[in-house]
Protein backbone atom coordinates (compact mmCIF):
# COMPACT_ATOMS: atom_id res chain seq x y z
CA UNK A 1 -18.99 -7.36 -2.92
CA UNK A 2 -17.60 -3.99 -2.13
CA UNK A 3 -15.44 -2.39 -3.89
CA UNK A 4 -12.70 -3.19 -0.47
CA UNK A 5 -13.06 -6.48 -1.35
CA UNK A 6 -12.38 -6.55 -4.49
CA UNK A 7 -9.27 -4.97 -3.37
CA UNK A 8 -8.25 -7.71 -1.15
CA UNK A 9 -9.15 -10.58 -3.32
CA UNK A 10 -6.75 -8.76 -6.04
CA UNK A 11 -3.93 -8.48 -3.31
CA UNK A 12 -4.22 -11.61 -2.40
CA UNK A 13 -3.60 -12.94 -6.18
CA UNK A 14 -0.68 -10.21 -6.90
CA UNK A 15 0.88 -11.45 -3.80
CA UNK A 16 0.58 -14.69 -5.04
CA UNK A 17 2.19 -14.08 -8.37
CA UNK A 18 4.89 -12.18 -6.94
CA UNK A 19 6.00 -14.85 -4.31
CA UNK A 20 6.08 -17.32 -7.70
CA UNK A 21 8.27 -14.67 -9.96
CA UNK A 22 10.17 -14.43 -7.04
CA UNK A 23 10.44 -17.87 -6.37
CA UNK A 24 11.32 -19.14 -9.86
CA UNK A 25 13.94 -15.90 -10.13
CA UNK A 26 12.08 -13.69 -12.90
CA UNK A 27 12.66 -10.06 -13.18
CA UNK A 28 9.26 -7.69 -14.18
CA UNK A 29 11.25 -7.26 -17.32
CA UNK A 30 10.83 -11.10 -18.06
CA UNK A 31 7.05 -11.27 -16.85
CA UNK A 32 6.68 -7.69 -19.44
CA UNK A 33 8.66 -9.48 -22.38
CA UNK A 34 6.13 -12.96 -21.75
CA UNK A 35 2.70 -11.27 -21.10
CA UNK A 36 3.44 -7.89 -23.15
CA UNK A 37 2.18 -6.15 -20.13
CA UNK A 38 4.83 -3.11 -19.89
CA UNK A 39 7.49 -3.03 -17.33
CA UNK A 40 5.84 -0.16 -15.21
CA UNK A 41 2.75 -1.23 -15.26
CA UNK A 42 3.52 -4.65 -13.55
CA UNK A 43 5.61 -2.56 -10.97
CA UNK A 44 2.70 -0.40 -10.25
CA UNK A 45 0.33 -3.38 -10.47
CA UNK A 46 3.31 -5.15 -7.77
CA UNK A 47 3.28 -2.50 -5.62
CA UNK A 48 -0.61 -2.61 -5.34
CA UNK A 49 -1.07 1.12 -6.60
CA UNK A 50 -3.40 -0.02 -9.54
CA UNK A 51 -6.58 -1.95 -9.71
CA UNK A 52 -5.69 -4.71 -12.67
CA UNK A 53 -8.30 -6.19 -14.58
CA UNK A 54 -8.84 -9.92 -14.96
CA UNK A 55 -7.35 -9.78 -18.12
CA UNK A 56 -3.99 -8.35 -17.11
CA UNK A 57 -3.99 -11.35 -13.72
CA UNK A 58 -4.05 -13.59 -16.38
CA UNK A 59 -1.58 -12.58 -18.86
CA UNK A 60 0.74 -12.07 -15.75
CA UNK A 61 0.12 -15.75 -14.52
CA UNK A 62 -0.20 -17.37 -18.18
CA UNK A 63 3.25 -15.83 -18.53
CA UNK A 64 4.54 -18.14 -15.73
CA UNK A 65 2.74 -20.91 -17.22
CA UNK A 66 -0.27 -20.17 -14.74
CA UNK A 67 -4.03 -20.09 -14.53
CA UNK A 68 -6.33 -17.98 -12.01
CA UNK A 69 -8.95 -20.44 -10.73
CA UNK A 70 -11.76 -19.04 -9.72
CA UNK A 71 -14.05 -20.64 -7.08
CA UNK A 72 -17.64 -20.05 -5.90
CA UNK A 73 -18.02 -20.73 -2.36
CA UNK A 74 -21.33 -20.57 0.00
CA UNK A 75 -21.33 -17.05 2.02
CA UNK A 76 -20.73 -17.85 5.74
CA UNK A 77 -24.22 -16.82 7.49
């Protein structure tokens, strides 16, 4: 996996976690205060200009009451 990819697997899940904050109508000062992830770092991690580590993905979801689920899957020949 190239380092690109790893990009767009991470986008996908911070889109993913936005579209729920969003959706349940919490503010990056509520997801900071839950995870104790600071304030800026979730907006720089929202607007995709940082590379988070698993760890910080799940604080941010386990702070909505959320898992990240990884799955193995067969590479398409």
């Amino acid at each position: 996996m190239t380092v690109k990819d790893r990009s767009f697997y991470s986008d996908e899940v911070i889109k993913e976690l936005i579209a729920y904050r969003k959706k349940h109508k919490l503010t990056q000062q509520d997801i900071a205060e839950r995870s104790g992830i600071m304030r800026p770092n979730i907006a720089r991690l929202e607007s995709m200009k940082a590379e988070p580590s698993m760890d910080v993905l799940s604080r941010y979801a386990n702070s909505m009451g959320m898992d990240i689920k990884i799955s193995l899957v067969k590479k398409k020949q």
